[in-house]
Protein backbone atom coordinates (compact mmCIF):
# COMPACT_ATOMS: atom_id res chain seq x y z
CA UNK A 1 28.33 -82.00 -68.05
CA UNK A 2 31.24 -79.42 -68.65
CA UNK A 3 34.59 -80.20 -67.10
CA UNK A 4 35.60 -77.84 -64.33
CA UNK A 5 39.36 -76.83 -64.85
CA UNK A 6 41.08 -76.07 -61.70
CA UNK A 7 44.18 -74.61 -62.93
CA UNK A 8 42.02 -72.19 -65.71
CA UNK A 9 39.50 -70.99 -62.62
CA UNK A 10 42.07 -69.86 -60.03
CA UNK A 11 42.82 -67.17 -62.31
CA UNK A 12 39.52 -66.38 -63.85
CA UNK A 13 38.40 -65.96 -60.12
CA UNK A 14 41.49 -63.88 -59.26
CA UNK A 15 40.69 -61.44 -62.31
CA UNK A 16 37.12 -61.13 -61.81
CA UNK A 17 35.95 -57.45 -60.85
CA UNK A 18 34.60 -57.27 -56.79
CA UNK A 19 30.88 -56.39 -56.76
CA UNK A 20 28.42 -56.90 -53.68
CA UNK A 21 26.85 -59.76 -54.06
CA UNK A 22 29.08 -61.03 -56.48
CA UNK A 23 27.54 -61.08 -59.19
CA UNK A 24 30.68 -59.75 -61.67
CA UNK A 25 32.47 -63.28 -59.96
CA UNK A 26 29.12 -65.46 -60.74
CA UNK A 27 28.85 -63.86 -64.55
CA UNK A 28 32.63 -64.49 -65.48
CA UNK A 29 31.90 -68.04 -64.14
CA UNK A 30 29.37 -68.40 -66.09
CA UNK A 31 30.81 -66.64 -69.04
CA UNK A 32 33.54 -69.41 -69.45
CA UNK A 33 31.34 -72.65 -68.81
CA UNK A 34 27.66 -71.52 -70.02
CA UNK A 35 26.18 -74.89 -69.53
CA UNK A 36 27.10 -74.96 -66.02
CA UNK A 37 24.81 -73.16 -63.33
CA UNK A 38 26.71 -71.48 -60.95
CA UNK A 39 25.24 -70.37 -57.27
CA UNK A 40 26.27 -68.45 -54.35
CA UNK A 41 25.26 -70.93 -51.71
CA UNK A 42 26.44 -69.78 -48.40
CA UNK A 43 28.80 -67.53 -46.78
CA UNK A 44 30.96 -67.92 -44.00
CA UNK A 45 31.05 -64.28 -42.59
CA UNK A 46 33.74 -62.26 -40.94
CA UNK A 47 37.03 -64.09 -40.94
CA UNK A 48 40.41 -62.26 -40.66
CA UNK A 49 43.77 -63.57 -40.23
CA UNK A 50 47.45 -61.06 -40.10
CA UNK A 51 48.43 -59.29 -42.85
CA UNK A 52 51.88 -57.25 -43.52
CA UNK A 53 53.26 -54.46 -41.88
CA UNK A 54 53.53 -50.68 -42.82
CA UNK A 55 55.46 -48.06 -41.86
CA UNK A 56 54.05 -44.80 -40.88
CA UNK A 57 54.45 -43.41 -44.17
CA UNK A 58 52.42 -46.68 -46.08
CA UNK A 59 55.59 -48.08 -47.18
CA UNK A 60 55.17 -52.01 -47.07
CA UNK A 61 57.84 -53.77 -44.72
CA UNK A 62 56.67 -57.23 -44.66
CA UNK A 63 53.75 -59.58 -45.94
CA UNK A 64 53.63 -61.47 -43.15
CA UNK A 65 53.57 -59.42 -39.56
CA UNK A 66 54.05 -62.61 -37.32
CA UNK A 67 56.62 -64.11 -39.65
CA UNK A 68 58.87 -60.89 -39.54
CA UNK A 69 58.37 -60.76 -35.62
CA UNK A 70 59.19 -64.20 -35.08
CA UNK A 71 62.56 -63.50 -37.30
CA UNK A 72 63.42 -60.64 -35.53
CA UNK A 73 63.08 -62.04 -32.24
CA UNK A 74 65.54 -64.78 -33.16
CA UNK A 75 67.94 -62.18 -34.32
CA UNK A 76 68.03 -60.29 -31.45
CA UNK A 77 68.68 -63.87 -29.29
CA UNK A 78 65.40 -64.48 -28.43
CA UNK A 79 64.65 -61.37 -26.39
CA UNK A 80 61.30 -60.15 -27.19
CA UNK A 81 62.39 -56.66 -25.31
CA UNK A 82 64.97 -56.15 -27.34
CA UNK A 83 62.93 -55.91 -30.63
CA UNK A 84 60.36 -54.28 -28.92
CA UNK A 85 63.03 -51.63 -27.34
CA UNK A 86 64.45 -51.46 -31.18
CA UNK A 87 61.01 -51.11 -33.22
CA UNK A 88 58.55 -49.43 -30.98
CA UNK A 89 59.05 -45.92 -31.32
CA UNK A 90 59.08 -46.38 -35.64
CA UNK A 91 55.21 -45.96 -35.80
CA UNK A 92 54.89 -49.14 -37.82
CA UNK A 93 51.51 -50.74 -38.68
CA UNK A 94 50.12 -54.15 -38.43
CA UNK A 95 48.11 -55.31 -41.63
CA UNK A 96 44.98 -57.60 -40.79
CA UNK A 97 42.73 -59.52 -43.94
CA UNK A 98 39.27 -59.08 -43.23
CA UNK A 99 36.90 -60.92 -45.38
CA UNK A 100 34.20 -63.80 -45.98
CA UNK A 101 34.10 -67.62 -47.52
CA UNK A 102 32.07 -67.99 -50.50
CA UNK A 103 30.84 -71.25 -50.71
CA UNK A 104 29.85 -71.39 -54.70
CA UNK A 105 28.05 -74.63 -55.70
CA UNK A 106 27.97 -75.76 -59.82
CA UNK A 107 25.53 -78.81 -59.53
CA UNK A 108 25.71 -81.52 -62.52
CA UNK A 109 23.00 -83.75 -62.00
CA UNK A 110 20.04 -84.82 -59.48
CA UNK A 111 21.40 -87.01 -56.76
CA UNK A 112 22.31 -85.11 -53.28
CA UNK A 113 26.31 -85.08 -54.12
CA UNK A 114 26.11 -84.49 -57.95
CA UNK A 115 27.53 -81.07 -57.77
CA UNK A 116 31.48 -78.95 -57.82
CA UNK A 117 31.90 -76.65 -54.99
CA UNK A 118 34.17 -73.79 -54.59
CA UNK A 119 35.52 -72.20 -52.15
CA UNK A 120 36.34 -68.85 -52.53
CA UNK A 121 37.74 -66.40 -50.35
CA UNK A 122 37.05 -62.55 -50.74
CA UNK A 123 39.13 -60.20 -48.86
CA UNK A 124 41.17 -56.92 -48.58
CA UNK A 125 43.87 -55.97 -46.21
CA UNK A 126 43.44 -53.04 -44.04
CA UNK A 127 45.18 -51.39 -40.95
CA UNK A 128 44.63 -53.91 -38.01
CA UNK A 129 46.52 -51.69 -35.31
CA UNK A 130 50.00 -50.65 -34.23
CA UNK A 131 52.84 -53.34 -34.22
CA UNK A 132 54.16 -52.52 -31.10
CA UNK A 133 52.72 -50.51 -27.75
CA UNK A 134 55.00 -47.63 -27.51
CA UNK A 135 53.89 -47.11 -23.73
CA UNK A 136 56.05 -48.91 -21.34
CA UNK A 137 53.68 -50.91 -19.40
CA UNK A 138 53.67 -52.82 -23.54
CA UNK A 139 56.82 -54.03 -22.70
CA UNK A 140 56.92 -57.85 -23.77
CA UNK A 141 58.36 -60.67 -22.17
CA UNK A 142 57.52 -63.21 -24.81
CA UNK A 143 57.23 -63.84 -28.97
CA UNK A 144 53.60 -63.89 -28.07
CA UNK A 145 53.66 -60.58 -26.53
CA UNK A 146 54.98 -58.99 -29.90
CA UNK A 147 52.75 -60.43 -31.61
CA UNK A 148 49.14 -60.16 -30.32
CA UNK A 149 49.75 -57.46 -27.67
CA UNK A 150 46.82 -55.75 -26.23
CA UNK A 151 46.06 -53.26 -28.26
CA UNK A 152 43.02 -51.45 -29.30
CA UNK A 153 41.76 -51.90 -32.83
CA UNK A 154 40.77 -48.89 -35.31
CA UNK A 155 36.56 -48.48 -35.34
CA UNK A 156 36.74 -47.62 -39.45
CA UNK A 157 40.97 -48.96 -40.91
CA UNK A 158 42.46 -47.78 -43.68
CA UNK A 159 42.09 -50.50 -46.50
CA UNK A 160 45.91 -51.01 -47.65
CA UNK A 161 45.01 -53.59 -50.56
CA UNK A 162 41.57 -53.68 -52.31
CA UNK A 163 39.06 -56.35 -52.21
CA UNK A 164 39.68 -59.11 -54.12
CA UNK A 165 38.49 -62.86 -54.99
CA UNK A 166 40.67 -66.19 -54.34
CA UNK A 167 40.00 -69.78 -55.00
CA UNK A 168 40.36 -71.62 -51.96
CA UNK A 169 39.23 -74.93 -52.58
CA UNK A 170 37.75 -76.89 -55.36
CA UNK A 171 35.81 -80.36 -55.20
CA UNK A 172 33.81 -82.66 -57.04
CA UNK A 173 31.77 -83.38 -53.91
CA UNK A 174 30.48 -87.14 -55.03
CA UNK A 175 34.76 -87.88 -55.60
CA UNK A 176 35.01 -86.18 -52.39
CA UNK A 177 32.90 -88.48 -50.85
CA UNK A 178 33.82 -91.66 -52.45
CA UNK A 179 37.24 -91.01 -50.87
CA UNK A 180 36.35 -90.28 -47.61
CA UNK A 181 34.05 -93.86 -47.39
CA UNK A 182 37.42 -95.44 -48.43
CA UNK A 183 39.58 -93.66 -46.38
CA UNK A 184 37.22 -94.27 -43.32
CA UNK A 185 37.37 -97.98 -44.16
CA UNK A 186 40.69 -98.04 -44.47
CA UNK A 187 41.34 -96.12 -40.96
CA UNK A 188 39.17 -98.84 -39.23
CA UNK A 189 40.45 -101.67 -40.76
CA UNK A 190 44.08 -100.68 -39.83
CA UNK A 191 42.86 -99.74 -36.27
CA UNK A 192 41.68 -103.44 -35.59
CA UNK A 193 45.20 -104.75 -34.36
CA UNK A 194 45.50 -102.29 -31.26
CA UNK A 195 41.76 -102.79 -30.58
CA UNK A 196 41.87 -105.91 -29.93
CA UNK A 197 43.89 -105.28 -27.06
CA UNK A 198 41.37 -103.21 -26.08
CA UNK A 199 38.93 -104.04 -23.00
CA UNK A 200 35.85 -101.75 -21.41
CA UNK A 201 34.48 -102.55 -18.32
CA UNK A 202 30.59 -103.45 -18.80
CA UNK A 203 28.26 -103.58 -15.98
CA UNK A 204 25.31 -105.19 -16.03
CA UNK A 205 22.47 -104.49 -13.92
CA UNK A 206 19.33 -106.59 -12.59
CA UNK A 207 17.10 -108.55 -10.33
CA UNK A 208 20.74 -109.43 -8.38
CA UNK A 209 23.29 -108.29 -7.25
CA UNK A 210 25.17 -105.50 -9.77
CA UNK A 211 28.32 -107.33 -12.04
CA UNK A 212 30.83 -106.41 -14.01
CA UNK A 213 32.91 -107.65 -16.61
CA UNK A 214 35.54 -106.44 -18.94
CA UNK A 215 34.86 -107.36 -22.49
CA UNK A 216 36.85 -107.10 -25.95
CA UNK A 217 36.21 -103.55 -27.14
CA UNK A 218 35.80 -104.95 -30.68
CA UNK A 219 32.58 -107.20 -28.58
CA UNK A 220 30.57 -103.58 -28.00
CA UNK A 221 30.21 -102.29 -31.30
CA UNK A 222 27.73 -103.03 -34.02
CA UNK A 223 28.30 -105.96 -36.08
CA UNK A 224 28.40 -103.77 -39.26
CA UNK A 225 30.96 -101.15 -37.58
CA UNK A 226 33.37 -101.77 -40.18
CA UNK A 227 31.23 -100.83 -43.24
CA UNK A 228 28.73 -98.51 -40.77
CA UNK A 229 27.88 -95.52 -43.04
CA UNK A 230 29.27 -92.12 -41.21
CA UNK A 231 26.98 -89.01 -40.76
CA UNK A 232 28.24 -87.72 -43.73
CA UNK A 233 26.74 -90.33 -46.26
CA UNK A 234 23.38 -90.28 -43.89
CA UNK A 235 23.04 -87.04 -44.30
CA UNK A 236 22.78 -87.18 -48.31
CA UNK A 237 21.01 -90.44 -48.18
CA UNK A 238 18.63 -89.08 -45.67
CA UNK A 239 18.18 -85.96 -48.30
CA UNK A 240 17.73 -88.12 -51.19
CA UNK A 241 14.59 -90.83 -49.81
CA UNK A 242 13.23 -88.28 -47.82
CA UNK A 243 10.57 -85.72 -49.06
CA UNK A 244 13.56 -83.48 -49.48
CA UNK A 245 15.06 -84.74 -52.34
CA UNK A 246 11.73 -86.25 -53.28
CA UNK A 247 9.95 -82.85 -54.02
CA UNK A 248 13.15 -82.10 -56.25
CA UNK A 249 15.32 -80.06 -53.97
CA UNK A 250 18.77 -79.99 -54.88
CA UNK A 251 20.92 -80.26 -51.68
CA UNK A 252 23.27 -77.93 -52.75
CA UNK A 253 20.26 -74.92 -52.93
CA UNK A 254 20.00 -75.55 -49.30
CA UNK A 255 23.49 -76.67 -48.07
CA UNK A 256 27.20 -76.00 -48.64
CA UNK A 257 29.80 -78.18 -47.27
CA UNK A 258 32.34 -77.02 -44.96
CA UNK A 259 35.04 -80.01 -46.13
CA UNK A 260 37.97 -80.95 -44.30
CA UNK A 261 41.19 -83.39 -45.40
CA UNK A 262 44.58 -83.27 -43.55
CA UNK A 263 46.80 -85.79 -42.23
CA UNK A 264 47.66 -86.45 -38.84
CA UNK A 265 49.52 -89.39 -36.83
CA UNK A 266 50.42 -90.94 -40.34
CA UNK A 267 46.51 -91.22 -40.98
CA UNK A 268 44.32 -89.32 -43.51
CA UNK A 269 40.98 -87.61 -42.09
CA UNK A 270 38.28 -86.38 -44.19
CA UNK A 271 34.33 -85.70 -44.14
CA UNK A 272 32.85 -82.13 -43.95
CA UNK A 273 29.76 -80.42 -41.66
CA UNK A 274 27.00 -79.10 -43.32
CA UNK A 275 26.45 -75.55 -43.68
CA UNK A 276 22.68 -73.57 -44.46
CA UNK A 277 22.34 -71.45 -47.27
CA UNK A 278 22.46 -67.95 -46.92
CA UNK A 279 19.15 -68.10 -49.12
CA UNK A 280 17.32 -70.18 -46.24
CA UNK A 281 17.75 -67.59 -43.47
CA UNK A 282 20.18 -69.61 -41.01
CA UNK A 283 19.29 -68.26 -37.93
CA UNK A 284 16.68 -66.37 -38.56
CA UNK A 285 14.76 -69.59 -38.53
CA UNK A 286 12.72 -70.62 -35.72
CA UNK A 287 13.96 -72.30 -32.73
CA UNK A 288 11.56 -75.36 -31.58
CA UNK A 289 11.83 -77.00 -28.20
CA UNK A 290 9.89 -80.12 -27.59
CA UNK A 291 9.08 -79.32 -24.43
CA UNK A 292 6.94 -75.65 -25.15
CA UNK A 293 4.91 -77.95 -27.75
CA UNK A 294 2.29 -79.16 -25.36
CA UNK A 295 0.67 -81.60 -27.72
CA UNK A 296 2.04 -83.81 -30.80
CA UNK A 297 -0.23 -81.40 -33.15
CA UNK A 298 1.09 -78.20 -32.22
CA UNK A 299 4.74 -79.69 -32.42
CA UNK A 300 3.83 -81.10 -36.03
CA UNK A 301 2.21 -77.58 -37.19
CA UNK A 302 5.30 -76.07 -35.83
CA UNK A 303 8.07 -78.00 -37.34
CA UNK A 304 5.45 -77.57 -41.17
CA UNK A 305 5.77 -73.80 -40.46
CA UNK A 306 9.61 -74.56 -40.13
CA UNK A 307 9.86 -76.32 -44.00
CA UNK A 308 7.46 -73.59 -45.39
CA UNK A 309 9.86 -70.34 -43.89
CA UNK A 310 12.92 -73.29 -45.40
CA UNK A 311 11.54 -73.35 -48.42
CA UNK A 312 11.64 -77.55 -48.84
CA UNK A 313 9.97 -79.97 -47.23
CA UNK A 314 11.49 -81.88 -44.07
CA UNK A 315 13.49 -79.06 -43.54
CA UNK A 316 13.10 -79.70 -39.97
CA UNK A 317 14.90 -82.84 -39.96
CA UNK A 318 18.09 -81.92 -41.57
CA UNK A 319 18.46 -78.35 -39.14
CA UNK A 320 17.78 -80.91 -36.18
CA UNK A 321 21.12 -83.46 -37.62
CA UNK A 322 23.17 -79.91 -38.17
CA UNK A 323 22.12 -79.12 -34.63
CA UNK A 324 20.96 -76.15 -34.51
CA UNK A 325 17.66 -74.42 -34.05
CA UNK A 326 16.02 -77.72 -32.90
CA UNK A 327 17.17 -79.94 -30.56
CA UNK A 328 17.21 -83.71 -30.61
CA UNK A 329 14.10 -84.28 -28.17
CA UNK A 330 12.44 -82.96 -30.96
CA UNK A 331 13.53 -86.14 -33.34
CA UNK A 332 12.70 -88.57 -30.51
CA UNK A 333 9.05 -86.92 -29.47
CA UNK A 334 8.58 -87.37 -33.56
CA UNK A 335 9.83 -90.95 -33.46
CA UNK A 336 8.17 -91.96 -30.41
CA UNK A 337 4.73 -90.63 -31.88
CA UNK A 338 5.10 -92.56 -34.85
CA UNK A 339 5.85 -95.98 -33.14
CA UNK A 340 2.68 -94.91 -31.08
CA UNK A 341 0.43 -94.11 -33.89
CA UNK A 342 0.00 -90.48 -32.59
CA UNK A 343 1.81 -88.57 -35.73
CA UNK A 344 1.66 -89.89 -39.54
CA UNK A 345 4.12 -88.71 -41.89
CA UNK A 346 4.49 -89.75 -45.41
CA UNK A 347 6.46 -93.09 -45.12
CA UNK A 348 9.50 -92.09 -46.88
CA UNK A 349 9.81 -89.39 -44.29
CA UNK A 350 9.04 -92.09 -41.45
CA UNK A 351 11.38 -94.19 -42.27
CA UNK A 352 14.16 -91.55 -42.09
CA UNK A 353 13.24 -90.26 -38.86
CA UNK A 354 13.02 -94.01 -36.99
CA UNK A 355 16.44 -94.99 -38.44
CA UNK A 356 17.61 -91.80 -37.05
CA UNK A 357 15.84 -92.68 -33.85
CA UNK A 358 17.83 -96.12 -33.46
CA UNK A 359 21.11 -94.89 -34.59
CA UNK A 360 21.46 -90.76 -33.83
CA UNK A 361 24.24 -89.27 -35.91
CA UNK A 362 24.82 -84.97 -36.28
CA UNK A 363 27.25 -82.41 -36.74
């Protein structure tokens, strides 16, 4: 396994040449660290956040459009008209980044999280739309009126800065992982003490009259709630004993991870949601309702036309966890027709979908 080098692929990525479909960014990649196989795994389309500002004549004023507003509206004491009354008749230009997420996956061995993942955002600046409206019904009141007013936005902009590549984020996904379950852990165990203050009100229902109670909130949750596996970790466990990892699969051919870690209240949150590949079609799979599947065969033939358009086996399954394109009826019709004898799957597969059944997790 080759050694991914942060600090030496920030600015291989930056220097690579833009080509659609990136294939100039996946050869230089590849260039540098042969033994590693490098693939475009999914792509987060059609993000933008603000750019600079121009002047009429293309001259560059700021980096930044909402910083520079923001610091001229405190100059001028805080009077949004004032800057408006000062700038608006300049002709100056607010810069928008228009681009897309590449989610680049470098796998280095079998199991479901054995793989690097980049992030890498490719983008150009272009011409979002005048800073100010000149016409005096754009007269602001607020710093949010200077900087989002309603204005229209060009149908083709000028492109101010060309495209260009960025990494955004780099993980080894199974270290990734390994500190999130210990992070989790440590976020529940420290969350005991003001629990156990905690009550809910439980009502019980029967034969009698109805009564209600109010336990210990630590009372209603699972034994095992302390160590409980989140979705996260069920989702690659799911992948590797089901018929998904079994038929040799790699997760990270079919999925990218959309990861998260910040901070907040003094407590550090991680995990990620899973993402399709844009290999696998997304949305252009099938949607399946279990309720227009009249009978358990027709559902079953459905959801093995599902895994053949997929391209893996049990396919199905892991769309219904990321919630989309099939619903969760469809998981408990499966479940309940394999407690009833009505639907055999391979019992790998069966197993995954009952311990589903009992304890539902998604995205």
């Amino acid at each position: 396994m080759e050694i991914l080098n942060q600090n030496e692929l920030a600015p291989l990525i930056g220097g690579a040449r833009y080509s659609k479909g990136h294939k100039a960014l996946l050869t230089a990649l590849r260039k540098r660290y042969p033994a590693t196989e490098f693939r475009l795994a999914g792509i987060l389309a059609g993000r933008s956040w603000a750019g600079g500002i121009v002047s009429a004549a293309g001259e560059r004023i700021a980096d930044s459009h909402p910083d520079w507003l923001a610091a001229a509206f405190e100059a001028a004491g805080r009077s949004a008209r004032a800057v408006w009354e000062e700038h608006k008749d300049l002709g100056h230009l607010a810069a928008e980044y228009q681009g897309d997420l590449l989610y680049i996956a470098a796998p280095y061995g079998e199991a479901p999280d054995a793989f690097f993942q980049l992030e890498v955002d490719v983008s150009h600046e272009v011409v979002h739309r005048p800073l100010f409206d000149a016409s005096h019904w754009g007269s602001p009141n607020e710093l949010q009126d200077l900087q989002d007013p309603y204005l229209a936005r060009p149908e083709h902009p000028a492109e101010l800065t060309p495209w260009r590549y960025r990494l955004e984020q780099f993980a080894d996904v199974r270290r990734f992982l390994r500190t999130m379950v210990e992070t989790e852990r440590a976020n529940r165990l420290a969350s005991i003490p003001e629990m156990e203050k905690s009550t809910v009100q439980m009502v019980y229902l029967g034969d009698g009259p109805t009564r209600q109670e109010e336990v210990p909130m630590l009372d209603t949750l699972a034994p095992d709630w302390i160590d409980a596996p989140r979705g996260e970790i069920r989702f690659l466990r799911d992948w590797a004993e089901s018929s998904a990892g079994g038929s040799g699969a790699r997760l990270c051919e079919h999925w990218s991870l959309q990861l998260y870690d910040y901070t907040h209240d003094g407590k550090r949150h991680m995990g990620f949601t899973p993402l399709w590949a844009a290999a696998d079609g997304g949305l252009k799979l099938p949607k399946i309702e279990a309720r227009k599947c009249a009978t358990d065969a027709f559902l079953m033939e459905r959801l093995e036309q599902f895994d053949r358009k997929a391209g893996y086996p049990m396919a199905w399954f892991f769309y219904l966890v990321h919630g989309n394109r099939l619903s969760y009826q469809v998981g408990d019709r499966v479940a309940k027709g394999i407690q009833e004898g009505r639907i055999a799957l391979p019992g790998h597969d069966a197993k995954v979908v009952m311990r589903w059944h009992e304890r539902p997790y998604g995205f």
